[in-house]
C-alpha atoms as a PDB file:
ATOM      1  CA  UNK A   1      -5.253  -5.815   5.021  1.00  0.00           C
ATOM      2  CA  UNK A   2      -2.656  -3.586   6.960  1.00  0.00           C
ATOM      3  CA  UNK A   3      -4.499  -4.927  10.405  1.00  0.00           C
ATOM      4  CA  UNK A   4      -3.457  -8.422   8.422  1.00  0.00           C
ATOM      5  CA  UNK A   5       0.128  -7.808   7.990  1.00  0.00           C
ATOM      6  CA  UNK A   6       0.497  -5.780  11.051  1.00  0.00           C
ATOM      7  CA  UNK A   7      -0.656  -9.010  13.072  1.00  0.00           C
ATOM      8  CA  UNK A   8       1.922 -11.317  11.519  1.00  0.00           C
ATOM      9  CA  UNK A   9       4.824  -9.237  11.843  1.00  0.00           C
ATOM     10  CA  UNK A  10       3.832  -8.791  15.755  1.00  0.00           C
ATOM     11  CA  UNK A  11       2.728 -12.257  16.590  1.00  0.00           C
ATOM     12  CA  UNK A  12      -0.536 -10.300  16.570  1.00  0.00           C
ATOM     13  CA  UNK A  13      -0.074  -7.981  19.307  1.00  0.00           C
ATOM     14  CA  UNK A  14       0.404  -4.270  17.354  1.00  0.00           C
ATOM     15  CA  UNK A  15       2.515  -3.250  20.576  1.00  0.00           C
ATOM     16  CA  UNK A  16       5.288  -5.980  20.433  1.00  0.00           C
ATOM     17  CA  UNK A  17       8.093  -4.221  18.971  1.00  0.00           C
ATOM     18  CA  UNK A  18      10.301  -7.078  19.865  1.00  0.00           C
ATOM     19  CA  UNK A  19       8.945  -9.667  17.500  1.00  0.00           C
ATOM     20  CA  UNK A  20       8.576  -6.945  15.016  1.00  0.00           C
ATOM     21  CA  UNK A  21      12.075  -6.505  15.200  1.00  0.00           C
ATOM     22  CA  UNK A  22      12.766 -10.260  15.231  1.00  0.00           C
ATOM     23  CA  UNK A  23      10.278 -11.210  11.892  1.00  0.00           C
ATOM     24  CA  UNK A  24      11.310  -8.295  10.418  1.00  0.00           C
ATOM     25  CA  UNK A  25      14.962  -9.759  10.114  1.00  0.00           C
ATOM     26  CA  UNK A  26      14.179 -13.720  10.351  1.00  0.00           C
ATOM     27  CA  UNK A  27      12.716 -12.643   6.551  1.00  0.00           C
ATOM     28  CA  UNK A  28      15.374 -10.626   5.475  1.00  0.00           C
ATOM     29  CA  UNK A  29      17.569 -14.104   6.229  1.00  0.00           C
ATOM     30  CA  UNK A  30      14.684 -16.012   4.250  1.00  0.00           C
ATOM     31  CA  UNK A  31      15.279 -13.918   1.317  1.00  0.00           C
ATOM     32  CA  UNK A  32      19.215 -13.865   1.602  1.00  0.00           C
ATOM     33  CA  UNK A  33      18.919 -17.978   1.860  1.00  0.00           C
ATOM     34  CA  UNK A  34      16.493 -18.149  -1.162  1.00  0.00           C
ATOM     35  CA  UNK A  35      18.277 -15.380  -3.597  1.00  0.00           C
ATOM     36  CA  UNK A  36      21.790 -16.126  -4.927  1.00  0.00           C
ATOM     37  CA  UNK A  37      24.200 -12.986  -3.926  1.00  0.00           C
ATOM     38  CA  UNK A  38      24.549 -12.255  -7.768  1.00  0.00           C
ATOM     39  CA  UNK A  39      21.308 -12.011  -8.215  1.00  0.00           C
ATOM     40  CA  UNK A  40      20.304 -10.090  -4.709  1.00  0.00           C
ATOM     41  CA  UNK A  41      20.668  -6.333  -4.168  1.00  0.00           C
ATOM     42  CA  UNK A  42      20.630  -5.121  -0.523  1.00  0.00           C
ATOM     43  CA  UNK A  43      19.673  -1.587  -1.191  1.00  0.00           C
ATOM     44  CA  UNK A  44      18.628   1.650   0.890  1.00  0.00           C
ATOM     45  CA  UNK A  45      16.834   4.747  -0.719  1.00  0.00           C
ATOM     46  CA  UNK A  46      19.817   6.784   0.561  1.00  0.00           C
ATOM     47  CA  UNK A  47      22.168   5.207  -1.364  1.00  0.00           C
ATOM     48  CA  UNK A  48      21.124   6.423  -4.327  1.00  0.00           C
ATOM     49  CA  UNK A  49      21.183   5.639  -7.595  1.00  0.00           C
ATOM     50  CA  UNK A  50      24.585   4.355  -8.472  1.00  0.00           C
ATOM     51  CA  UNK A  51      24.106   1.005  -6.546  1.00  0.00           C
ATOM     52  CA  UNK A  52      20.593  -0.037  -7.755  1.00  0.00           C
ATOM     53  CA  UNK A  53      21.973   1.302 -11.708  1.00  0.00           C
ATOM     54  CA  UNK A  54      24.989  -0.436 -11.249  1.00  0.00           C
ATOM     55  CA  UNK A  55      23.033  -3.917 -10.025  1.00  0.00           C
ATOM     56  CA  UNK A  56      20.502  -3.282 -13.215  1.00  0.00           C
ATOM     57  CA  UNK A  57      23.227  -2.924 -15.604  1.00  0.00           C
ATOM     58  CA  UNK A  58      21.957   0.186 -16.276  1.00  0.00           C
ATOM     59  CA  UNK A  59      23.425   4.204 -17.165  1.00  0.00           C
ATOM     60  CA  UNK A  60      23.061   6.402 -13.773  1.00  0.00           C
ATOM     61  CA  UNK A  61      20.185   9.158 -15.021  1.00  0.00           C
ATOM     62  CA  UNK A  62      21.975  12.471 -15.162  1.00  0.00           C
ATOM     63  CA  UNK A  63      20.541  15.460 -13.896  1.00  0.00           C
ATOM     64  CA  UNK A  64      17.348  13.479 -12.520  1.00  0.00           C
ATOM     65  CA  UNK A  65      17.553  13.707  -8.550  1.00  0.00           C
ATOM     66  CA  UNK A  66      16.574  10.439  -7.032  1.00  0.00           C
ATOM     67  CA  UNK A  67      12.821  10.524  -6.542  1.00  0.00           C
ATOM     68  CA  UNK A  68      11.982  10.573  -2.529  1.00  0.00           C
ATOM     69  CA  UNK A  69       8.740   9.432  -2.960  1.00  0.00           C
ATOM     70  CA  UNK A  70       8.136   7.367   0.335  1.00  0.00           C
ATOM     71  CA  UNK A  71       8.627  10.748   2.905  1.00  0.00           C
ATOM     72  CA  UNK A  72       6.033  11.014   5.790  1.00  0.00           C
ATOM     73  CA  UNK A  73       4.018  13.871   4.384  1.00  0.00           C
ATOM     74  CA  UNK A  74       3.353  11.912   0.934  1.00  0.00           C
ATOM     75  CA  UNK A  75       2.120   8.704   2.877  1.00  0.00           C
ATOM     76  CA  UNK A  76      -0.001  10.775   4.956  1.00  0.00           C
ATOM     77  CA  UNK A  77      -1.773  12.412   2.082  1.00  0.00           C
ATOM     78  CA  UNK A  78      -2.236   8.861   0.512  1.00  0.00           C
ATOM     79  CA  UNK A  79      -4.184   7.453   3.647  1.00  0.00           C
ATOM     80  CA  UNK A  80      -6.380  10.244   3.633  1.00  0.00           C
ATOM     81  CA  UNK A  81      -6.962   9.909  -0.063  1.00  0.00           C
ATOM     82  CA  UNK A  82      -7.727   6.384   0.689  1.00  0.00           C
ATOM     83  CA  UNK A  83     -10.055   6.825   3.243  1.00  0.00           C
ATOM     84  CA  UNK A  84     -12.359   9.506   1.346  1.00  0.00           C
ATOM     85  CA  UNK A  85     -12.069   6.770  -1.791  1.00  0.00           C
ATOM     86  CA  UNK A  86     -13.496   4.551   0.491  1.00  0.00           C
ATOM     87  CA  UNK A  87     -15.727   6.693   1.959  1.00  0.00           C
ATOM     88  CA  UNK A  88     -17.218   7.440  -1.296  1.00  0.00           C
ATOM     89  CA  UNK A  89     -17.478   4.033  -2.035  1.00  0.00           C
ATOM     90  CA  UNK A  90     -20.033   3.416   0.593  1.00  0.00           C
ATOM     91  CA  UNK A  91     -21.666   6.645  -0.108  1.00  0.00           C
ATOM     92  CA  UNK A  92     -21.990   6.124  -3.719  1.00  0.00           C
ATOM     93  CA  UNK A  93     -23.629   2.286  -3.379  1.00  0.00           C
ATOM     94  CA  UNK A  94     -25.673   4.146  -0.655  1.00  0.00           C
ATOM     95  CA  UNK A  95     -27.184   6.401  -2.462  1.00  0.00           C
ATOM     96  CA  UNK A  96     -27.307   4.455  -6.065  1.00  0.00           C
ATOM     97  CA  UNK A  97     -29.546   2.118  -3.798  1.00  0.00           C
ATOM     98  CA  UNK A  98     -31.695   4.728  -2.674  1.00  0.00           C
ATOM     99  CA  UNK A  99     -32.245   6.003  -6.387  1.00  0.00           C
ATOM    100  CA  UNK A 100     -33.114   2.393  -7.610  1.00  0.00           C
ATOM    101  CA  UNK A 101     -35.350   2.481  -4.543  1.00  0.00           C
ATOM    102  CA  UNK A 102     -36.895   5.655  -5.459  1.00  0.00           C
ATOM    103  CA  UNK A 103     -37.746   4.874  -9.085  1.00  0.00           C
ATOM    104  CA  UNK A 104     -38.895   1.469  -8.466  1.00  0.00           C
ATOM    105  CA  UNK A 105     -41.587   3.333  -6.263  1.00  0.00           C
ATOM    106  CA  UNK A 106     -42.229   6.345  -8.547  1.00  0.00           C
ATOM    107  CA  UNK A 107     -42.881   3.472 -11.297  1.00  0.00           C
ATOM    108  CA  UNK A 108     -45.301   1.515  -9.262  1.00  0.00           C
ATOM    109  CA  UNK A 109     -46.758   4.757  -7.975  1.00  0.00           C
ATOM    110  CA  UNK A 110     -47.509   5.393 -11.336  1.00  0.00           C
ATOM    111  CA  UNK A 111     -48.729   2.097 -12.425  1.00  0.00           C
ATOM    112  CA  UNK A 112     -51.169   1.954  -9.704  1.00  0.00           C
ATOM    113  CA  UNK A 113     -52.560   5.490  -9.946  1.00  0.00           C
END
């Protein structure tokens, strides 16, 4: 899925930072065309929470620091807890087969003998 999206936002060549660039901001003007401006919110994490509350119609949380949850260290630790999921995933309909396997043997063993 990521090789997916990394393909169309490079004109499928990972390396082309150029047409990242470009698609990156020929969608931002697709959404700005598509969304009226009362309705749109052109937001960065840094700003905080007054802009996004303000936009929601909603009270600023007080004494609740603005959760940071998208820093390098946290998306790190969720790839490799997505590749051991995975990983597990194979191992797990690996083995399950070889169990089946094994019992469907040990029961014909039996029958037979």
């Amino acid at each position: 899925m990521m090789t997916t999206i990394a393909n169309h936002w490079t004109d499928n060549d990972i390396n082309n930072t150029e047409a990242l660039r470009r698609n990156y901001l020929k969608h931002y003007d697709e959404v700005r065309s598509k969304v009226p401006k009362d309705r749109l919110l052109e937001f960065q994490a840094q700003d905080g929470w007054e802009p996004l509350c303000g936009f929601l119609g909603k009270p600023v949380p007080k004494d609740e620091p603005y959760p940071w949850v998208n820093e390098g260290n946290w998306l790190v630790k969720a790839h490799v807890f997505i590749y051991w999921y995975r990983l597990w995933g194979c191992v797990r309909m690996y083995f399950a087969g070889g169990v089946l396997a094994a019992a469907v043997g040990v029961g014909v063993w039996r029958m037979s003998g």
